[in-house]
N, C-alpha and C. Protein backbone atom coordinates (compact mmCIF):
# COMPACT_ATOMS: atom_id res chain seq x y z
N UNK A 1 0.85 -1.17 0.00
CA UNK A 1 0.00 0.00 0.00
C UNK A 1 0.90 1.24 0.00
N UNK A 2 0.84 2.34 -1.19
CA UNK A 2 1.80 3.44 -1.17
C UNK A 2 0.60 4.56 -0.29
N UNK A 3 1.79 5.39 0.09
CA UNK A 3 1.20 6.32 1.29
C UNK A 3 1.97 7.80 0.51
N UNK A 4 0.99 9.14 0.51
CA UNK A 4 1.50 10.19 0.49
C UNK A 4 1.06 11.02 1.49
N UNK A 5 2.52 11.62 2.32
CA UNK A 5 2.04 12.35 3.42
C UNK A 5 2.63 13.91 2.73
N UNK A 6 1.22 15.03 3.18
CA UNK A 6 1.39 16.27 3.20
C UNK A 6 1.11 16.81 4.43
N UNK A 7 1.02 18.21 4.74
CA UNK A 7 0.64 19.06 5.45
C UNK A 7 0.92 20.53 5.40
N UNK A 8 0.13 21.25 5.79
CA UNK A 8 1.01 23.09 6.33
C UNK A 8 0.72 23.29 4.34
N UNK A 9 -0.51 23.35 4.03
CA UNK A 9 -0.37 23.41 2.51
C UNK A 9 -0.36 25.35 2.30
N UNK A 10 -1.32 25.73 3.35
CA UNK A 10 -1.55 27.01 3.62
C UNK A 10 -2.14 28.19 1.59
N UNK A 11 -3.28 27.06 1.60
CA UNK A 11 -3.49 27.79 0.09
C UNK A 11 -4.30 28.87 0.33
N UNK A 12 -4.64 30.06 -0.34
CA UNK A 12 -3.89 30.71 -1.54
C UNK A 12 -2.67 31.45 -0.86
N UNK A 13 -2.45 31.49 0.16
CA UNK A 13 -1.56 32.83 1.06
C UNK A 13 0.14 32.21 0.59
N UNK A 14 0.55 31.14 0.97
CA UNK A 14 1.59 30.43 0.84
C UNK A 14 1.84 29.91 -0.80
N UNK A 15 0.83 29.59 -1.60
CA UNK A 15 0.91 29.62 -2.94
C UNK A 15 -0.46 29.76 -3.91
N UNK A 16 0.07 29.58 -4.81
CA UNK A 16 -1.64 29.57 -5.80
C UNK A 16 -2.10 28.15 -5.71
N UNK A 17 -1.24 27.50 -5.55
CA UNK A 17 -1.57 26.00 -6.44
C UNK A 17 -0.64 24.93 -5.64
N UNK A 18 -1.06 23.65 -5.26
CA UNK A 18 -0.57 22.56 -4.70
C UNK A 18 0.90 22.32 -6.17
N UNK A 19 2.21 21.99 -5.38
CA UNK A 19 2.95 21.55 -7.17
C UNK A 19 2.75 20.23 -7.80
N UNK A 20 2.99 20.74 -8.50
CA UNK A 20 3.12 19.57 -9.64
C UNK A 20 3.55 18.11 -9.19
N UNK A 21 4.84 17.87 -8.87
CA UNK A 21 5.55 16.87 -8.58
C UNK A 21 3.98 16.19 -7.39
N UNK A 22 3.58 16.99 -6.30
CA UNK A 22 3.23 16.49 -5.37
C UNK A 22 1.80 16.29 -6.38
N UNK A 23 0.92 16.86 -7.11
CA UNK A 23 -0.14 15.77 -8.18
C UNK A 23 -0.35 14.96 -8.82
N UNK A 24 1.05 15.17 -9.17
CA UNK A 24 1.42 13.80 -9.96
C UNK A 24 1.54 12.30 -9.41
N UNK A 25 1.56 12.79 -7.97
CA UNK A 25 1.84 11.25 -7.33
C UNK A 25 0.04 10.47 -6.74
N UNK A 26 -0.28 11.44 -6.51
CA UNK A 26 -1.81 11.32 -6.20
C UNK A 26 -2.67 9.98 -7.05
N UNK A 27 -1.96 9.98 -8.35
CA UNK A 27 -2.77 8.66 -8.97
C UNK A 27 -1.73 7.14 -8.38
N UNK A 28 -0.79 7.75 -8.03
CA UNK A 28 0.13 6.39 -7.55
C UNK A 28 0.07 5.77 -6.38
N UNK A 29 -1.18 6.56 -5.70
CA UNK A 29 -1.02 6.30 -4.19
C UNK A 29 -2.28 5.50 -3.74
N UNK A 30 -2.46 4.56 -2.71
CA UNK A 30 -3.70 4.28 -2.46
C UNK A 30 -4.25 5.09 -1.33
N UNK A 31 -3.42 6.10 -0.01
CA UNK A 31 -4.07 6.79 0.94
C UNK A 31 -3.24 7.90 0.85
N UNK A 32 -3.49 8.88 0.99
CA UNK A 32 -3.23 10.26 1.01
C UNK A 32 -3.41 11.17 2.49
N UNK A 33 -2.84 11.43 3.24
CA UNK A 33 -2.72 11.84 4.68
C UNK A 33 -2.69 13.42 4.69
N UNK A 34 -3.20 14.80 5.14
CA UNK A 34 -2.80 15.79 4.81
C UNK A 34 -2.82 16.25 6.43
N UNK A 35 -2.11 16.80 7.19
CA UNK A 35 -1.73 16.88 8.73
C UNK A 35 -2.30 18.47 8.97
N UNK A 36 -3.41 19.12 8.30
CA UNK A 36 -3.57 20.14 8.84
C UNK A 36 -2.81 21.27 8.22
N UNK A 37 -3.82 22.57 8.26
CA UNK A 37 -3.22 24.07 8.05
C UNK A 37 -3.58 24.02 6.33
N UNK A 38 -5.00 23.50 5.66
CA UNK A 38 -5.22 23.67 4.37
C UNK A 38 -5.18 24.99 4.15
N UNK A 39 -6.23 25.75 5.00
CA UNK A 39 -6.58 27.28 4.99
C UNK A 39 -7.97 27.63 3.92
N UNK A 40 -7.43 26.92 2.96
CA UNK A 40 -8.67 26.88 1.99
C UNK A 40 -9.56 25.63 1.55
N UNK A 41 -10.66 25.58 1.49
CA UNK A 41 -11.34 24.77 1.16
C UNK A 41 -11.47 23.69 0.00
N UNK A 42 -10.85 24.36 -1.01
CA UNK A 42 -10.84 24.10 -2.44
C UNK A 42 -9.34 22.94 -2.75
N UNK A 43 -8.55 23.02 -1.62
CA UNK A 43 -7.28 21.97 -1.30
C UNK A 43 -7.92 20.53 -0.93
N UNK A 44 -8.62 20.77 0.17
CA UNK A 44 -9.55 19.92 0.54
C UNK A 44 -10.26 18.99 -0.51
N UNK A 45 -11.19 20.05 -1.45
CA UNK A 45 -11.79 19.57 -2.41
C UNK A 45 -11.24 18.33 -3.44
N UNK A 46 -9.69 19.45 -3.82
CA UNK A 46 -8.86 18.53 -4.73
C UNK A 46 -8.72 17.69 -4.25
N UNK A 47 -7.99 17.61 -3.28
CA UNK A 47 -7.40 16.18 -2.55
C UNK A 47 -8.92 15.01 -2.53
N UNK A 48 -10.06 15.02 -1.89
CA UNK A 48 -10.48 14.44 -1.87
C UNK A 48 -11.12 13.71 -3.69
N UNK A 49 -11.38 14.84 -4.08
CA UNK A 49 -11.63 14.39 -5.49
C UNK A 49 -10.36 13.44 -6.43
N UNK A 50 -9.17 13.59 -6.41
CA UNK A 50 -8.36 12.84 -7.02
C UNK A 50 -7.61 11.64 -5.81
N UNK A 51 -8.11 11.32 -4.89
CA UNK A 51 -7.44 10.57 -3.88
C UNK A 51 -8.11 9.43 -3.65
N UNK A 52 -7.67 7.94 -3.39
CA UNK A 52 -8.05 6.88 -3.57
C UNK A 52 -8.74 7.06 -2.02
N UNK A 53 -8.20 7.75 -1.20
CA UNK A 53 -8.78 7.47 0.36
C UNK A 53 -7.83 9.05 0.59
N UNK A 54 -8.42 9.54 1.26
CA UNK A 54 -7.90 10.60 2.03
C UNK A 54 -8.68 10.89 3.59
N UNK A 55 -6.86 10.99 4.37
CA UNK A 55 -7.39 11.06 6.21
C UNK A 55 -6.68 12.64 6.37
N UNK A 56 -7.70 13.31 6.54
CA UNK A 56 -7.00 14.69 6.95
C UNK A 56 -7.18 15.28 8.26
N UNK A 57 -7.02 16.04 8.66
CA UNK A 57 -7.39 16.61 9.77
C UNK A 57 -7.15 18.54 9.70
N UNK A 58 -8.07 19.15 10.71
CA UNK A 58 -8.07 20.85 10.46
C UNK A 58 -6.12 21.03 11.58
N UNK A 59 -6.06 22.02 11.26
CA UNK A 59 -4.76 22.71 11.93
C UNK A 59 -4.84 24.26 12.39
N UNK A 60 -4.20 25.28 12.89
CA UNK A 60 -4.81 25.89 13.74
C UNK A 60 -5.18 26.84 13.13
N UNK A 61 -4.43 27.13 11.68
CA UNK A 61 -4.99 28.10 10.61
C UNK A 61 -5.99 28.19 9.70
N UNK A 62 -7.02 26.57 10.47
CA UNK A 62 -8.16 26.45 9.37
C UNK A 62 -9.28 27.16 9.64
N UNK A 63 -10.02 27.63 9.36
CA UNK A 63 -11.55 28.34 9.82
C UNK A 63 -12.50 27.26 10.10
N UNK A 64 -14.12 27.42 10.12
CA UNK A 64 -14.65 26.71 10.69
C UNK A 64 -15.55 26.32 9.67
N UNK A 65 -15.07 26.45 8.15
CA UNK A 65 -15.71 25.57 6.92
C UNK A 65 -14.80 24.29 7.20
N UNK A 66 -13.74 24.16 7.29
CA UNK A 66 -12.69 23.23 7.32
C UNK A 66 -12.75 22.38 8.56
N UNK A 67 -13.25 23.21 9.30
CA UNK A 67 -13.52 22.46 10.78
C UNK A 67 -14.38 21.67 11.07
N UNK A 68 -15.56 22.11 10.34
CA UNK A 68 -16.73 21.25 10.25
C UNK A 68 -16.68 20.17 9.50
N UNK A 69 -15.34 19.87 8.43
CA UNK A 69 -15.54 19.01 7.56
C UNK A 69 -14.70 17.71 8.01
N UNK A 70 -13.61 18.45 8.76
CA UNK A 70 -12.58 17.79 9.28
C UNK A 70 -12.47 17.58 10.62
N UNK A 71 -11.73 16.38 11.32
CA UNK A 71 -11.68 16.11 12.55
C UNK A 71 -10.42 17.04 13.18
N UNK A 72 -10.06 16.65 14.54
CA UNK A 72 -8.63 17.50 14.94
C UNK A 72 -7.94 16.38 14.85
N UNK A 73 -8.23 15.10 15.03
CA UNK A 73 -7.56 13.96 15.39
C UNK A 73 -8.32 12.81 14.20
N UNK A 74 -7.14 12.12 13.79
CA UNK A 74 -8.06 11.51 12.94
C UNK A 74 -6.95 9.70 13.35
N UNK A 75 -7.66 8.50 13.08
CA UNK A 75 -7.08 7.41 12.86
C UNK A 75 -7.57 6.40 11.86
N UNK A 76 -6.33 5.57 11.38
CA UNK A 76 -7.01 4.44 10.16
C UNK A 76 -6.28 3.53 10.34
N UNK A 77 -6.67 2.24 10.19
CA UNK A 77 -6.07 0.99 10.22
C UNK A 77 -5.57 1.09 8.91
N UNK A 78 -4.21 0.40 8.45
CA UNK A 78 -3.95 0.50 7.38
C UNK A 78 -2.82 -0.92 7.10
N UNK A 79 -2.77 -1.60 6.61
CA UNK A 79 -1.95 -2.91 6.31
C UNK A 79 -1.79 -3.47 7.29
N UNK A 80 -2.33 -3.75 8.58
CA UNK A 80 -1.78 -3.70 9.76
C UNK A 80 -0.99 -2.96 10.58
N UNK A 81 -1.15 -1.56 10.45
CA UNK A 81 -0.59 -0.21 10.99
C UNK A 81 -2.00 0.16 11.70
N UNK A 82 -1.41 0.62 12.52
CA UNK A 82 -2.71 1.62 13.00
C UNK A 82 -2.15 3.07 13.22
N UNK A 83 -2.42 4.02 12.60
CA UNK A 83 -2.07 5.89 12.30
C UNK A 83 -3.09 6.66 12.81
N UNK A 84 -2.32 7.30 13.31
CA UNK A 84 -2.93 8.55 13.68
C UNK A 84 -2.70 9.98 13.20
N UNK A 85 -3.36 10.72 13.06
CA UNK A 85 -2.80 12.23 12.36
C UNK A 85 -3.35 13.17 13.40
N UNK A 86 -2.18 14.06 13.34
CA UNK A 86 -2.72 15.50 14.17
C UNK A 86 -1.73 16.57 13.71
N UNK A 87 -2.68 17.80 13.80
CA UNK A 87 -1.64 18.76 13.26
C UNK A 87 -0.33 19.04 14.01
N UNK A 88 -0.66 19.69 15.32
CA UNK A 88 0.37 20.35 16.28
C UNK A 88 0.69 19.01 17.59
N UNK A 89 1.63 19.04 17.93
CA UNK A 89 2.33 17.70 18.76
C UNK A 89 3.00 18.33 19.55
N UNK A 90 3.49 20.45 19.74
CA UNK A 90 4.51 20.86 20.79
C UNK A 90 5.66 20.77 20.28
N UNK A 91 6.72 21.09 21.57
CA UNK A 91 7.80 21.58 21.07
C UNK A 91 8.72 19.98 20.08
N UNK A 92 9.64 20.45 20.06
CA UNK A 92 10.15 19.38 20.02
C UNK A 92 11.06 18.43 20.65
N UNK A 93 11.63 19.16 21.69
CA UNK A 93 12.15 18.73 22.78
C UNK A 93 11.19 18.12 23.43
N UNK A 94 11.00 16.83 23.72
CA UNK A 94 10.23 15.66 24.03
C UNK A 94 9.50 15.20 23.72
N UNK A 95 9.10 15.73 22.26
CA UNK A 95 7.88 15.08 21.73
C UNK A 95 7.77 13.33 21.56
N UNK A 96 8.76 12.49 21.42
CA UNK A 96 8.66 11.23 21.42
C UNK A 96 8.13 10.84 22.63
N UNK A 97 8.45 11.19 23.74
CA UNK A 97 7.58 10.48 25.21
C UNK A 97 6.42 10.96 25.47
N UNK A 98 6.04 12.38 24.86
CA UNK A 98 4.70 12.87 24.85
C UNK A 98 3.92 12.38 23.92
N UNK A 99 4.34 12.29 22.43
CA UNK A 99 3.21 11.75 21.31
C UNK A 99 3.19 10.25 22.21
N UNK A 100 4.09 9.34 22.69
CA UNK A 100 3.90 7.98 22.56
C UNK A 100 2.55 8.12 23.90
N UNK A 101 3.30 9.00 24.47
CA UNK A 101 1.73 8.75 25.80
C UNK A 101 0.40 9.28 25.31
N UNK A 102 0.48 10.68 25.01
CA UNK A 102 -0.86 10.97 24.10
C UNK A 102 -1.64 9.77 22.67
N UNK A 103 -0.68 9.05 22.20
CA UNK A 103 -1.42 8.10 21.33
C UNK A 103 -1.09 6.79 21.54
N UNK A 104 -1.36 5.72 22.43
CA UNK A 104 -1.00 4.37 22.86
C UNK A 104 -1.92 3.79 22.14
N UNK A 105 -0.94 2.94 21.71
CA UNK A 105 -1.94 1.90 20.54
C UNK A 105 -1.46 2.13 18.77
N UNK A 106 -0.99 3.53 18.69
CA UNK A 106 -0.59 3.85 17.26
C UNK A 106 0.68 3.17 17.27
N UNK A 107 0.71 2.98 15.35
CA UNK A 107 2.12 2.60 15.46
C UNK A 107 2.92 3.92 15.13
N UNK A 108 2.48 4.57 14.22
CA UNK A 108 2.08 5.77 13.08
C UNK A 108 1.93 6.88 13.41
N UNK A 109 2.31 8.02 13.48
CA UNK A 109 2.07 9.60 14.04
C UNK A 109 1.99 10.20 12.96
N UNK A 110 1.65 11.08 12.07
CA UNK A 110 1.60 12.02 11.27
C UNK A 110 1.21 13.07 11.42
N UNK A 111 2.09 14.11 11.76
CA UNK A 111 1.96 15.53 12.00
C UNK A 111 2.13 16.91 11.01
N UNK A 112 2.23 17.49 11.82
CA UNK A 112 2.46 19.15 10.79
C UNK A 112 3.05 19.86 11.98
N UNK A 113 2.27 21.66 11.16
CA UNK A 113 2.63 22.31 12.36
C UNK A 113 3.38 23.59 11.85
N UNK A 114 5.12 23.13 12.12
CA UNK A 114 6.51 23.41 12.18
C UNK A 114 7.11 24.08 10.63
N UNK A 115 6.39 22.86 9.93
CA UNK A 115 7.02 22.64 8.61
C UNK A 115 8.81 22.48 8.59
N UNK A 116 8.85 21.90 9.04
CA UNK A 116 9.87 20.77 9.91
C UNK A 116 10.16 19.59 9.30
N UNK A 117 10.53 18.47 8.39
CA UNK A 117 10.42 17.63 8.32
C UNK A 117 11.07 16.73 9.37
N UNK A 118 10.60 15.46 9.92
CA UNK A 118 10.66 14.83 11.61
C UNK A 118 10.50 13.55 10.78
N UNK A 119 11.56 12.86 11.30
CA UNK A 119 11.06 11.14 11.84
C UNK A 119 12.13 10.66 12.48
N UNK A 120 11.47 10.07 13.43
CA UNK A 120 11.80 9.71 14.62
C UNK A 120 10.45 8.63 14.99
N UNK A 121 11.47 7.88 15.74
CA UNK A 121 10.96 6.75 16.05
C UNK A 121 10.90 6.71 17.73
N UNK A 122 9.87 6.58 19.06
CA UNK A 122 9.71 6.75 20.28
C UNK A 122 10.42 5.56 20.98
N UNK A 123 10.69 5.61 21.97
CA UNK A 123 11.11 4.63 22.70
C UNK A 123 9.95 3.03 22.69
N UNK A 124 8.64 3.86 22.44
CA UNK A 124 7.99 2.36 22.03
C UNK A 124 7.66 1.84 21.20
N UNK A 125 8.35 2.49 19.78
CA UNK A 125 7.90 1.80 18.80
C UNK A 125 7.16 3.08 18.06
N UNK A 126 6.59 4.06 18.64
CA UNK A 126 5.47 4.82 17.76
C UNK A 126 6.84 5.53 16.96
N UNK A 127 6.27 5.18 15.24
CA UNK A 127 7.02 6.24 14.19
C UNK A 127 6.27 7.51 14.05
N UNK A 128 6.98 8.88 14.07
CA UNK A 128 6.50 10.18 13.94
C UNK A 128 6.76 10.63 12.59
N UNK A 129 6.03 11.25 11.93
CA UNK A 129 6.58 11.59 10.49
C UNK A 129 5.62 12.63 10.84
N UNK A 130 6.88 14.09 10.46
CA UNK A 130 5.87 14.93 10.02
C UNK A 130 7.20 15.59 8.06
N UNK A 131 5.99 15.62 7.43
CA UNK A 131 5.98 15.56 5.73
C UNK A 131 6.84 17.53 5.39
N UNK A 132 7.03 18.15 6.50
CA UNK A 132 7.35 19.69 6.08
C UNK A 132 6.29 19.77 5.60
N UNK A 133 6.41 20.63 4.63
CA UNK A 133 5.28 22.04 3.63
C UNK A 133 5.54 21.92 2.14
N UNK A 134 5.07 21.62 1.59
CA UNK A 134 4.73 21.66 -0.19
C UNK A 134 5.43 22.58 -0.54
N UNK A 135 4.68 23.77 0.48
CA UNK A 135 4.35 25.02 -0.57
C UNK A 135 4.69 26.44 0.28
N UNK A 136 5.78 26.02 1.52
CA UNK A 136 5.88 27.17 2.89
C UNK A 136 7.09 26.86 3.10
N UNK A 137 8.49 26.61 2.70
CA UNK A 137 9.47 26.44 3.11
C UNK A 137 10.15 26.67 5.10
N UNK A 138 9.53 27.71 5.20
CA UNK A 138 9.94 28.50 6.32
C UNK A 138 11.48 28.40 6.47
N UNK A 139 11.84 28.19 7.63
CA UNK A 139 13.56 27.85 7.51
C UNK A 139 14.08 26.73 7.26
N UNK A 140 13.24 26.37 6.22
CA UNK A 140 14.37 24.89 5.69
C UNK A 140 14.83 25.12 4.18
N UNK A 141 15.28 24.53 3.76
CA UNK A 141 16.13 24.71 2.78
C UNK A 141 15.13 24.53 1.37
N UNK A 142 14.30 23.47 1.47
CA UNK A 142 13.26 22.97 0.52
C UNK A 142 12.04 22.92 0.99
N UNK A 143 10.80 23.19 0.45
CA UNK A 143 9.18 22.55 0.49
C UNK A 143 9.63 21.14 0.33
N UNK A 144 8.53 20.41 0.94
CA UNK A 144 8.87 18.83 0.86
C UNK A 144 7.32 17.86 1.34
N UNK A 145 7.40 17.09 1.27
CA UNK A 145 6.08 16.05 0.80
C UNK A 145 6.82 14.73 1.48
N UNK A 146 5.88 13.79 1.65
CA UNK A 146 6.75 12.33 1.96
C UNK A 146 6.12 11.28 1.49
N UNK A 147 6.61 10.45 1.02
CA UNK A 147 5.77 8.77 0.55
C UNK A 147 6.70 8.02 1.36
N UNK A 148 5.45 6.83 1.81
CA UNK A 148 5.77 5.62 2.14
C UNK A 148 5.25 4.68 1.67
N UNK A 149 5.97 2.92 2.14
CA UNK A 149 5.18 2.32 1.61
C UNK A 149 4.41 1.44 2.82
N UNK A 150 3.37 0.81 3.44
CA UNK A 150 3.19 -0.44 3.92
C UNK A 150 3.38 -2.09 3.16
N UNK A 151 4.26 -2.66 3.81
CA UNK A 151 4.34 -3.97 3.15
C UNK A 151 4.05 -4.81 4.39
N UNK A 152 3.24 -5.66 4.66
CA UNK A 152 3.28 -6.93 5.79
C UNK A 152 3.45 -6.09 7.07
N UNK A 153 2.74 -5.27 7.32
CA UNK A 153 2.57 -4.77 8.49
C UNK A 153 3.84 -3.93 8.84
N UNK A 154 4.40 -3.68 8.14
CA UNK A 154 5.36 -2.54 8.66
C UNK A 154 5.46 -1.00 7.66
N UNK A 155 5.92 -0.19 8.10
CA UNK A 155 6.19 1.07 7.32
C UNK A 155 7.91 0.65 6.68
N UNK A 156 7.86 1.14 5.35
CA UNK A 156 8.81 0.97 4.61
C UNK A 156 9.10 2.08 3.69
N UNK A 157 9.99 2.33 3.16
CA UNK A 157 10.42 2.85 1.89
C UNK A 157 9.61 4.61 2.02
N UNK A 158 9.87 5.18 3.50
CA UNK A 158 9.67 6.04 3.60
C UNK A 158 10.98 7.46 3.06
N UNK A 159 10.23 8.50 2.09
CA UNK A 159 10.84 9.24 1.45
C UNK A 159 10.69 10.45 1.25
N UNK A 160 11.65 11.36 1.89
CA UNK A 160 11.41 12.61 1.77
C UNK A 160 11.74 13.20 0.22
N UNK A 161 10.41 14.41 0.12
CA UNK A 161 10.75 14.14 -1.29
C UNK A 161 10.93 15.89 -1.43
N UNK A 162 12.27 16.69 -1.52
CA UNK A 162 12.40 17.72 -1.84
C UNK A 162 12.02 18.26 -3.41
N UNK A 163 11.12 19.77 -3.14
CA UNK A 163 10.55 20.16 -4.76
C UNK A 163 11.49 21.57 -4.86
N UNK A 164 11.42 21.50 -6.10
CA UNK A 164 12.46 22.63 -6.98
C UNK A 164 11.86 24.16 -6.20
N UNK A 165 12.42 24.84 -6.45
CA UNK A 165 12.40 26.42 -5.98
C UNK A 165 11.15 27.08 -6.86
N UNK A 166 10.25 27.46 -6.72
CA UNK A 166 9.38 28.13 -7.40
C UNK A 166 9.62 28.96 -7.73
């Protein structure tokens, strides 16, 4: 099962348009994860319209069209994974002993937020992935997106995927 994780898309303010590279993968994927901070509705729209399954959740910059549509916390069984998504998780200085206590039972964390790209793995096993920003660089060097894969119950062939300079 291929996995594309986004988040922090922040449309129209942060860009016009989701990129390219990151649409193009949308037909390759079977679940699509977006961690919060759409801003606009019409991101939402796309994603759900071209996405085999999409689990999103609102983030703190969404209004309350987005809120109503979306959960704050969202989870899915997935190959034998069990995931969870949330936008904001805190600082980052301890977030592995805090996400693992706030979500017992996940294997899977998928966040936002920061626009940060994160993975890290908790002392019990819970994997954290948060995907950066498409389309918001902030202080990192690249916008970035992530795919994974599930094979036999584990997360695999997870990939950060840096996009060209707009």
């Amino acid at each position: 099962m291929r996995l594309l994780l986004t988040s922090d898309t922040h449309l129209p303010k942060r860009a016009k348009r989701l990129p390219t590279p990151l649409l193009d993968e949308l037909p390759r994927v079977d679940v699509v994860f977006h961690a919060g901070d759409w801003v606009d509705t019409g991101t939402l729209d796309l994603l759900e319209s071209r996405s085999r399954r999409l689990i999103g959740v609102y983030g703190n910059n969404d209004g309350p069209e987005l809120r109503a549509r979306l959960p704050e916390i969202a989870y899915a069984e997935l190959g034998g994974l069990r995931f969870g998504v949330v936008h904001e998780t805190g600082p980052a200085r301890g977030r592995e002993s805090r996400c693992a206590a706030r979500f017992p039972g996940v294997d899977v964390l998928v966040f936002g937020h920061s626009h940060i790209p994160w993975d890290t793995t908790a002392p019990t096993g819970l994997r954290l992935l948060n995907p950066g920003s498409p389309t918001d660089r902030r202080r990192q060097p690249y916008c970035t997106y992530m795919t994974a894969t599930v094979t036999g119950g584990r997360l695999t062939e997870v990939e950060l995927h840096r996009l060209p300079p707009r």
